[in-house]
C-alpha atoms as a PDB file:
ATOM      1  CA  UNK A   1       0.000   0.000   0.000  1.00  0.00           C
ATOM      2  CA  UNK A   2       1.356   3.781  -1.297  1.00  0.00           C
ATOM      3  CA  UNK A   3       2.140   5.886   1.951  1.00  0.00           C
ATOM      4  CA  UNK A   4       0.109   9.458   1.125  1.00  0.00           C
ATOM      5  CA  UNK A   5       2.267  12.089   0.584  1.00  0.00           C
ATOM      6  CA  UNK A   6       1.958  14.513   3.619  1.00  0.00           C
ATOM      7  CA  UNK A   7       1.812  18.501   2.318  1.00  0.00           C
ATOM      8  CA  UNK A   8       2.276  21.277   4.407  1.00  0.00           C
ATOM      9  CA  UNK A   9       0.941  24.148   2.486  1.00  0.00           C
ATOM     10  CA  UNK A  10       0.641  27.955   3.798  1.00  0.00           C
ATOM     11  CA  UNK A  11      -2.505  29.463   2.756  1.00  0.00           C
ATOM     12  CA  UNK A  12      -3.084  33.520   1.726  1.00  0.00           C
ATOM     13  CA  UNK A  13      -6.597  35.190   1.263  1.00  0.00           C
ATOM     14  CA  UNK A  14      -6.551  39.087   0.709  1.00  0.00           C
ATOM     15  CA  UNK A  15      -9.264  39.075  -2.142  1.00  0.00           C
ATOM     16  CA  UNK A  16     -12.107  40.318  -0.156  1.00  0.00           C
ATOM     17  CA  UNK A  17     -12.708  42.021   2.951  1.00  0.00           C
ATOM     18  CA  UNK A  18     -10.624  39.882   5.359  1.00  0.00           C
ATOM     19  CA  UNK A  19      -6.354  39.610   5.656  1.00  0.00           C
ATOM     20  CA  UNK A  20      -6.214  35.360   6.086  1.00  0.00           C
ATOM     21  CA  UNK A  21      -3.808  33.210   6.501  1.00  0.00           C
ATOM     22  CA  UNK A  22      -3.172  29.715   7.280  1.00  0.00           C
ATOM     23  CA  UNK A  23      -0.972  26.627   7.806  1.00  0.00           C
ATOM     24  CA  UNK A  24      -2.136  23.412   7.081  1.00  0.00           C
ATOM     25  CA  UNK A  25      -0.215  19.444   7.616  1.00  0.00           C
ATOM     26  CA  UNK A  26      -1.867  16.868   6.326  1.00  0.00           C
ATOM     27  CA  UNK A  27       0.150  13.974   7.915  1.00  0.00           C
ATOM     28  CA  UNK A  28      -1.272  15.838  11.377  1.00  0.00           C
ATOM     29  CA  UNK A  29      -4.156  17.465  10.417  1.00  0.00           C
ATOM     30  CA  UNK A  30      -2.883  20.412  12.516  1.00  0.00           C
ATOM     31  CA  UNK A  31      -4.147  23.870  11.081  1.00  0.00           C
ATOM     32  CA  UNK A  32      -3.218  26.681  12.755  1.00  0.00           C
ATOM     33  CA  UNK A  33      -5.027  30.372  11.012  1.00  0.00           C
ATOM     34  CA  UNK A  34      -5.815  34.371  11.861  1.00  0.00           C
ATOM     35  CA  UNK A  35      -8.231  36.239   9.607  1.00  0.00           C
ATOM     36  CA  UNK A  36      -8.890  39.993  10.465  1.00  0.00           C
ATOM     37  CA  UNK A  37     -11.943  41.575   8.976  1.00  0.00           C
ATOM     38  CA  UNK A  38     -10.502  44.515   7.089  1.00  0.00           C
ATOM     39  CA  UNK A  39     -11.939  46.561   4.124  1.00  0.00           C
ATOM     40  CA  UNK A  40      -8.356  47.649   3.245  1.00  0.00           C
ATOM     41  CA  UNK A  41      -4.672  48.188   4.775  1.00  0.00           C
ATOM     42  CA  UNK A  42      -3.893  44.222   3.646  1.00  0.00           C
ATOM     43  CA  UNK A  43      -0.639  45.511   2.522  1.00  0.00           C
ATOM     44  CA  UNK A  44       0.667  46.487   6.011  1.00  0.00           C
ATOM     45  CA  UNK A  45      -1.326  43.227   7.848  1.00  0.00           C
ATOM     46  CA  UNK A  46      -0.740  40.736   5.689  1.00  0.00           C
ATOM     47  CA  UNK A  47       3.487  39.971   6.498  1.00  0.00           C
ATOM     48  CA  UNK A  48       3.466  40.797  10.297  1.00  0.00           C
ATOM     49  CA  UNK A  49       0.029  38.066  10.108  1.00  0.00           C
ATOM     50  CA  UNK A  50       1.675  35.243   7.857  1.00  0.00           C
ATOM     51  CA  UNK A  51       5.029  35.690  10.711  1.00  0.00           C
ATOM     52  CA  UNK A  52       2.480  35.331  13.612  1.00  0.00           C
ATOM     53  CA  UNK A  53       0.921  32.328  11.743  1.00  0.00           C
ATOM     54  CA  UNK A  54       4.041  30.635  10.919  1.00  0.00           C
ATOM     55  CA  UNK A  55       5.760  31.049  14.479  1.00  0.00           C
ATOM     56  CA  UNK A  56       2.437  29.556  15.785  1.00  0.00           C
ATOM     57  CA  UNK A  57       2.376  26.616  13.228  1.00  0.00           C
ATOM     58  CA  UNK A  58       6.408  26.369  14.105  1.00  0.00           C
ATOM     59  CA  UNK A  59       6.870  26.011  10.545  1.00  0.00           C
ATOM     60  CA  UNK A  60      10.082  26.896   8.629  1.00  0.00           C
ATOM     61  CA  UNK A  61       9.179  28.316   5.258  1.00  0.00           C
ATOM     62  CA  UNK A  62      11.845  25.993   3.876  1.00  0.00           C
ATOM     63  CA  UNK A  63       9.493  23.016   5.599  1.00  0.00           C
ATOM     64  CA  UNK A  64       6.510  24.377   3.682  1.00  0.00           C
ATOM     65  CA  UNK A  65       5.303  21.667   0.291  1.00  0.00           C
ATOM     66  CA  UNK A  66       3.705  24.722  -1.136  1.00  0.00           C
ATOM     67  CA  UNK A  67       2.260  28.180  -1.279  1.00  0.00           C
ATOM     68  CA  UNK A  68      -1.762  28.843  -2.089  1.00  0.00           C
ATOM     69  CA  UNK A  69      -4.031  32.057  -2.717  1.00  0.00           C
ATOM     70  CA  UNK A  70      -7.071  33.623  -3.698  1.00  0.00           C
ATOM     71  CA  UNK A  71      -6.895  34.705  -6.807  1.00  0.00           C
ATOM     72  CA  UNK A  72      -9.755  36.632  -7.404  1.00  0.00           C
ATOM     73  CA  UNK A  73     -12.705  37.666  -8.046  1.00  0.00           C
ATOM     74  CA  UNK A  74     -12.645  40.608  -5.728  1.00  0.00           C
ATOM     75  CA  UNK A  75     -10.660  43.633  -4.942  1.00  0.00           C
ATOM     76  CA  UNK A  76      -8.049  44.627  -7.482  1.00  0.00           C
ATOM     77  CA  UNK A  77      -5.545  46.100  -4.808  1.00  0.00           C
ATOM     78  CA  UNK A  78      -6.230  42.749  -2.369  1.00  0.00           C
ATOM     79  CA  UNK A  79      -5.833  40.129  -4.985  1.00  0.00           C
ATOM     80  CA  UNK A  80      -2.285  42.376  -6.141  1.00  0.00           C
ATOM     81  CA  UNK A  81      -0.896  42.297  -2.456  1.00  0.00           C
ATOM     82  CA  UNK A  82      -2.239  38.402  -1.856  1.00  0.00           C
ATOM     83  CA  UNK A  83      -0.235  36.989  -5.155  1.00  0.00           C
ATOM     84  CA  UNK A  84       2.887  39.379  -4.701  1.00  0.00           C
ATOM     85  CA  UNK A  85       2.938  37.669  -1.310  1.00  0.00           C
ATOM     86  CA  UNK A  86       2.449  34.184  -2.612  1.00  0.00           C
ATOM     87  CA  UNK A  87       4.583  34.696  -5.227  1.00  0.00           C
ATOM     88  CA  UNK A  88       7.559  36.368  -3.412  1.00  0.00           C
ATOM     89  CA  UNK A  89       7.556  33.316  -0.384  1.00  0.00           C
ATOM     90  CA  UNK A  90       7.556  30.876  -3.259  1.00  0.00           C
ATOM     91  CA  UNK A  91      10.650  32.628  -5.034  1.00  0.00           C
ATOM     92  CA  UNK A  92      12.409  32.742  -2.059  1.00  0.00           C
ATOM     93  CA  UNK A  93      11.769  29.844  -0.234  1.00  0.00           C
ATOM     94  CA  UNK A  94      11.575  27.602  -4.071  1.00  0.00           C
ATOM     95  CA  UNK A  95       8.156  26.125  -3.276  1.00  0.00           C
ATOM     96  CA  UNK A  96       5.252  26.273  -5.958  1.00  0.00           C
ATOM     97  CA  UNK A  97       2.821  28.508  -5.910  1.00  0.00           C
ATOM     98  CA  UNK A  98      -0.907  27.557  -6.570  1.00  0.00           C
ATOM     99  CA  UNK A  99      -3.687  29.853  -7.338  1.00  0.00           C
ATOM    100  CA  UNK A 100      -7.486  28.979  -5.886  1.00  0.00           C
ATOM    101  CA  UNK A 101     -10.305  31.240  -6.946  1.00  0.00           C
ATOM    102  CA  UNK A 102     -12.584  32.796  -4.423  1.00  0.00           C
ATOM    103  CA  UNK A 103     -15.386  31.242  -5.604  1.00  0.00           C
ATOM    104  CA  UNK A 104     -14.115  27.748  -5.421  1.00  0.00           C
ATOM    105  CA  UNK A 105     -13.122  28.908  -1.866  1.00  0.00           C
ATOM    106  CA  UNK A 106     -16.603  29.651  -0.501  1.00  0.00           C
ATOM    107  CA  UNK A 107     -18.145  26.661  -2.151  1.00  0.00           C
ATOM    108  CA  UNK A 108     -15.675  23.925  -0.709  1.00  0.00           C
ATOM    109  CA  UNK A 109     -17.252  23.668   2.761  1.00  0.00           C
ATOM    110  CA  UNK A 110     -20.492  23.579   1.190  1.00  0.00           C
ATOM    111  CA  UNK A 111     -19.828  21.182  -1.101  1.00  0.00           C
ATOM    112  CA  UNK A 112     -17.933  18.830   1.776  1.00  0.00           C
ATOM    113  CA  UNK A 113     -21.083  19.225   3.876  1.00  0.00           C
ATOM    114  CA  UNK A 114     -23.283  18.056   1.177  1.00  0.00           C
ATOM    115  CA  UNK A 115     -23.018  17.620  -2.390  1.00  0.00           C
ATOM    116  CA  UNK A 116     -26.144  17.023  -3.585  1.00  0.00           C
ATOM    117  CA  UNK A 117     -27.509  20.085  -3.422  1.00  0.00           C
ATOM    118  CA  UNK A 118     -26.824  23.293  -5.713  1.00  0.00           C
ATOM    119  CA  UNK A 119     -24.929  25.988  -4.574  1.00  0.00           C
ATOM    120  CA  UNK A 120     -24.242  29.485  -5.929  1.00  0.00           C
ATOM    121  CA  UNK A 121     -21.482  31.832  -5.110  1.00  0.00           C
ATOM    122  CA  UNK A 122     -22.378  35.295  -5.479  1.00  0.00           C
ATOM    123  CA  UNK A 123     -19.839  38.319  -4.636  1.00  0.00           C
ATOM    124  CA  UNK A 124     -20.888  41.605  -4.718  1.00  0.00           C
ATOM    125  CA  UNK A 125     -19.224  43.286  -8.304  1.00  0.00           C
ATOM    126  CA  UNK A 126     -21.125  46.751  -7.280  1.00  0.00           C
ATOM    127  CA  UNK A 127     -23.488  48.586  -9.806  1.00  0.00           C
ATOM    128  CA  UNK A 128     -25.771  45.787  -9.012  1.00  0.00           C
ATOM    129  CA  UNK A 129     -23.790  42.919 -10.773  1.00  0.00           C
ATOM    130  CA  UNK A 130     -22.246  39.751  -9.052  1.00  0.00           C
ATOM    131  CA  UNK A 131     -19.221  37.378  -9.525  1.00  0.00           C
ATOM    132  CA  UNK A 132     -21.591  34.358  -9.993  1.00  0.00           C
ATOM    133  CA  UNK A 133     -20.029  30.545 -10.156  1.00  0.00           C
ATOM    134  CA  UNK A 134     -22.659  28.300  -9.687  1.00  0.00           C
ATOM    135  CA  UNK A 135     -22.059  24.501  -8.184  1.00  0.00           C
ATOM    136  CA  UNK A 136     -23.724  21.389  -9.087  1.00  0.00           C
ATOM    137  CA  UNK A 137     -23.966  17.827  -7.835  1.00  0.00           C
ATOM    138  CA  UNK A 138     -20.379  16.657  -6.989  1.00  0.00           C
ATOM    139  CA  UNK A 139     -19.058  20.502  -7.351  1.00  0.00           C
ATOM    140  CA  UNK A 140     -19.404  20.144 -10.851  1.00  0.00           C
ATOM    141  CA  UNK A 141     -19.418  23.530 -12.112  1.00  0.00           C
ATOM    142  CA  UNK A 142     -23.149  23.880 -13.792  1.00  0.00           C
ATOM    143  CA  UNK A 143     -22.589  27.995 -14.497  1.00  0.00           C
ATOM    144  CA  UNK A 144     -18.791  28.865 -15.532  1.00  0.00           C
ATOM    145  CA  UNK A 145     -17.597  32.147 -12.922  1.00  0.00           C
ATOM    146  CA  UNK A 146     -19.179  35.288 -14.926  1.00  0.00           C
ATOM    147  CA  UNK A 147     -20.072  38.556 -14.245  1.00  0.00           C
ATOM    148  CA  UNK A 148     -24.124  39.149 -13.836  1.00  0.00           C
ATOM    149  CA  UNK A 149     -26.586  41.341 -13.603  1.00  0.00           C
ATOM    150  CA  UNK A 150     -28.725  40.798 -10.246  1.00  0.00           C
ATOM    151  CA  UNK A 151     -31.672  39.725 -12.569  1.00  0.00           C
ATOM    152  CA  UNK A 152     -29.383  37.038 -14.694  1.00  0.00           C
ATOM    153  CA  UNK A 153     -28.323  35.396 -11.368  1.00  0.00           C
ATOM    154  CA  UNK A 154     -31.430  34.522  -9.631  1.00  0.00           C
ATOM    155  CA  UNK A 155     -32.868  33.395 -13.099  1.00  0.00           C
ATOM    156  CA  UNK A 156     -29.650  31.026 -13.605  1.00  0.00           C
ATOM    157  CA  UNK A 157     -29.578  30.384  -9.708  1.00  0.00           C
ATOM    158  CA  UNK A 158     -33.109  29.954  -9.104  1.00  0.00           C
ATOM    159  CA  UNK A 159     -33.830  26.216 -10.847  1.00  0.00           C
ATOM    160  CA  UNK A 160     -34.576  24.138  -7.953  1.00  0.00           C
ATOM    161  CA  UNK A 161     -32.764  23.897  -4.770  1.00  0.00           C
ATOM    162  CA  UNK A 162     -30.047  26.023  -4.105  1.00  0.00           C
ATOM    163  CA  UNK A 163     -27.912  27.662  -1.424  1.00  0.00           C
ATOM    164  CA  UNK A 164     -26.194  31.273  -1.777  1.00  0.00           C
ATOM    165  CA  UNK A 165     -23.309  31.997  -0.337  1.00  0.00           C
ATOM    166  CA  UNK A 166     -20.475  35.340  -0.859  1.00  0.00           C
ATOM    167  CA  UNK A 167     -20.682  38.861  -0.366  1.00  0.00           C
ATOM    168  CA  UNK A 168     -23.481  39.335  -2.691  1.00  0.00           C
ATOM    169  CA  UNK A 169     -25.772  36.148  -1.626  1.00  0.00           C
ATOM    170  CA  UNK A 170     -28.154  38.554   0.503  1.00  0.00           C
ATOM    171  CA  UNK A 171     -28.535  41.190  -2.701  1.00  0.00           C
ATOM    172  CA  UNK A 172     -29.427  37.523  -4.592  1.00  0.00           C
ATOM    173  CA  UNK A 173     -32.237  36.606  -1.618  1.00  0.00           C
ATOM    174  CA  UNK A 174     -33.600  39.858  -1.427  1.00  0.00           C
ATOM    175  CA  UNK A 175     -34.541  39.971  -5.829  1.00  0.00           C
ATOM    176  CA  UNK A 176     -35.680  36.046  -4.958  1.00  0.00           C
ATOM    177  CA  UNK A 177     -38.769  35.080  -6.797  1.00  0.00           C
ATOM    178  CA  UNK A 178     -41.274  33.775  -3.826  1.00  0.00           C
ATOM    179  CA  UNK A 179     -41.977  30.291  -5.135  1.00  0.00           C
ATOM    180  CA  UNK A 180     -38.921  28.807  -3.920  1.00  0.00           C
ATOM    181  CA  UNK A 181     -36.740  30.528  -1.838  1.00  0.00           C
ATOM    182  CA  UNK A 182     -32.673  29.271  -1.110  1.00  0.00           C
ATOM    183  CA  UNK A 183     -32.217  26.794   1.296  1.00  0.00           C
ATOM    184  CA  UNK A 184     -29.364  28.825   2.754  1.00  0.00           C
ATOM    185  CA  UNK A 185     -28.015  32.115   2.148  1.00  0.00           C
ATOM    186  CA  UNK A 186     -24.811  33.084   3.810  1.00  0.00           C
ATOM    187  CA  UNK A 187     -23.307  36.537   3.331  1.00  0.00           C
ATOM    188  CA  UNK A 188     -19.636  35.392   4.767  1.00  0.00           C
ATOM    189  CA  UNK A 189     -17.196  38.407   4.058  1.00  0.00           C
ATOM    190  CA  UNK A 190     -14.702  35.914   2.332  1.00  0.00           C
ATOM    191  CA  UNK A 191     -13.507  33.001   2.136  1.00  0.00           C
ATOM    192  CA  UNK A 192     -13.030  30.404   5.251  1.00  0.00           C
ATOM    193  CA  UNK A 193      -8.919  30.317   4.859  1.00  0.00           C
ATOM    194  CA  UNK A 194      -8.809  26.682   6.244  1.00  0.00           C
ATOM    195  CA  UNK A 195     -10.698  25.664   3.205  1.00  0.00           C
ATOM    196  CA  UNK A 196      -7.847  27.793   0.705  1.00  0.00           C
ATOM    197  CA  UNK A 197      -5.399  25.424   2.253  1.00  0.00           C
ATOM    198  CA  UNK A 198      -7.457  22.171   2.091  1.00  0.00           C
ATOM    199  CA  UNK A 199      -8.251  22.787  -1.508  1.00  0.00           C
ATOM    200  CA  UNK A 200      -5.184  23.570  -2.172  1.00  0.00           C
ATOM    201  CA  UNK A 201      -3.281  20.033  -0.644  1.00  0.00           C
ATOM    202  CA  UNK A 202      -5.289  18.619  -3.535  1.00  0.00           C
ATOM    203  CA  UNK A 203      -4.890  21.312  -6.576  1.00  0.00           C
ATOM    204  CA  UNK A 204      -3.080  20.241  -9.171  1.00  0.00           C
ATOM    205  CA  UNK A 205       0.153  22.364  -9.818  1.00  0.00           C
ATOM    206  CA  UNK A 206       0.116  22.683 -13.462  1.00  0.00           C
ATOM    207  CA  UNK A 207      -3.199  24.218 -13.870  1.00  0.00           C
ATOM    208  CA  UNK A 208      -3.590  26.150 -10.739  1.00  0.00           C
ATOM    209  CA  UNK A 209      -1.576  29.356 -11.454  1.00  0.00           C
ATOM    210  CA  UNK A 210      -1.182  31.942  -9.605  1.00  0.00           C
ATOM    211  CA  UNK A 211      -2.892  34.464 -11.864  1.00  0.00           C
ATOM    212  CA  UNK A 212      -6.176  37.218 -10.880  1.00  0.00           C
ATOM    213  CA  UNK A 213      -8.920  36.219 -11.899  1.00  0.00           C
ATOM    214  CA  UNK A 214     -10.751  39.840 -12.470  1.00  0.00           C
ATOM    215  CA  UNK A 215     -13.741  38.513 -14.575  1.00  0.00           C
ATOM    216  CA  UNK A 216     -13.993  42.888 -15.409  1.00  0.00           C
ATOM    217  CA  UNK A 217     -12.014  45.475 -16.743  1.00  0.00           C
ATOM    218  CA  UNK A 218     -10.504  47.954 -13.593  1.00  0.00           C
ATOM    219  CA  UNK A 219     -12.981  50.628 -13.206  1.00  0.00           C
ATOM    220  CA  UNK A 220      -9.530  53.537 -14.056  1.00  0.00           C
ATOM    221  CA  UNK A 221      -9.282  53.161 -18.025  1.00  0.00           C
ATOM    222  CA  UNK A 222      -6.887  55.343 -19.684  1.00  0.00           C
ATOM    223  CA  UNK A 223      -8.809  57.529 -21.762  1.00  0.00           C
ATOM    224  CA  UNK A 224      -8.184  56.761 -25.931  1.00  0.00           C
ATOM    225  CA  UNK A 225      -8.598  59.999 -27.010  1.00  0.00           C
ATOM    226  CA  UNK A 226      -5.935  61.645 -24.830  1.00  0.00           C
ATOM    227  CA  UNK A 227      -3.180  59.128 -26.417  1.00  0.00           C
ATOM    228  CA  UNK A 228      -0.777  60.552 -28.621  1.00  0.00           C
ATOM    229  CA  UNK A 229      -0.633  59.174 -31.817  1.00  0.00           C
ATOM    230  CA  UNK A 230       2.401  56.535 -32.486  1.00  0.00           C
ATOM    231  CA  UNK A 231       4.485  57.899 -35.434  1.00  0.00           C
END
């Protein structure tokens, strides 16, 4: 019989509105984590939290298998200060870097609590849009991650059973048509970092890069008309 490989990964969640990190073993099943609620300022909490995490985990960075984060959607500057992060640990300590999307972050504890029924993640894209993946039986993804208009979500959401979860699950409820309302709607703030690291013991390396995943344009566009013509 194969021995399982134990990973030690160190998990990183700036995307949204919390500063997370986390260490996870797998051989133990020791997982030691801090997430502070913060709108912004990740870019001062996030080093002084990963060295509070680490001491606490007693965890060399050389000891570490790998490196995960959130790679979006969600805030431009978060998801920039979360993968620099990431990226910089993995340079210098030569471990891979993986990349886990926010959406597949909510829906993992979902999904390990019960897979049968559907489950759309909805975060808050302002102007009354959402980030919208939505989950099937088995996590299958049923709706690829989009943006959508409020209206487009609940009418690709609402098809049956379903639980809502993400920053923009309440704005989903509230436009709910009456006949069948979600079985659970759960306006979490981000992602549970535990569940960045346990996904992320089982990503596969060579498609999980560390890239943002914006799903929109930055709202700052440089303006066409005041560009200078090339000669």
């Amino acid at each position: 019989m194969l021995e399982s490989h134990t990973m030690r990964v160190l998990a990183i969640d700036t995307a949204l509105e919390a500063c997370s990190a986390a260490v996870l073993d797998t051989g133990t099943g020791k997982v030691t984590h801090e997430s502070l609620p913060m709108l912004r300022g990740h870019a001062e909490a996030l080093m002084p939290l990963i060295g509070r995490v680490m001491k606490e985990a007693d965890t060399a960075f050389s000891a570490l298998d790998r490196i995960a984060v959130t790679t979006g959607p969600g805030s431009f500057t978060g998801l920039r200060v979360g993968i620099a992060a990431a990226r910089g640990i993995g340079l210098a300590a030569t471990k891979p870097v993986v990349g886990l999307t926010t959406l597949a972050a909510y829906a993992a504890p979902h999904i390990a609590q019960d897979d049968k029924t559907a489950i759309a993640v909805a975060i808050d894209a302002r102007h009354q849009h959402v980030y919208l993946q939505i989950f099937g039986p088995g996590g299958r993804t049923l709706i690829a991650p989009r943006i959508a208009s409020i209206a487009d979500a609940v009418r690709a959401a609402a098809n049956g059973p379903v639980r809502i979860v993400g920053t923009g699950a309440t704005m989903l409820a509230v436009a709910w048509p009456s006949r069948e309302p979600p079985v659970l709607v759960d306006e979490s703030r981000a992602p549970d970092i535990v569940w960045v690291g346990r996904l992320a013991a089982a990503a596969d390396e060579t498609t999980s890069e560390p890239k943002p995943l914006y799903l929109r344009a930055p709202d700052a566009q440089p303006q066409d008309a005041a560009r200078l013509p090339r000669r």
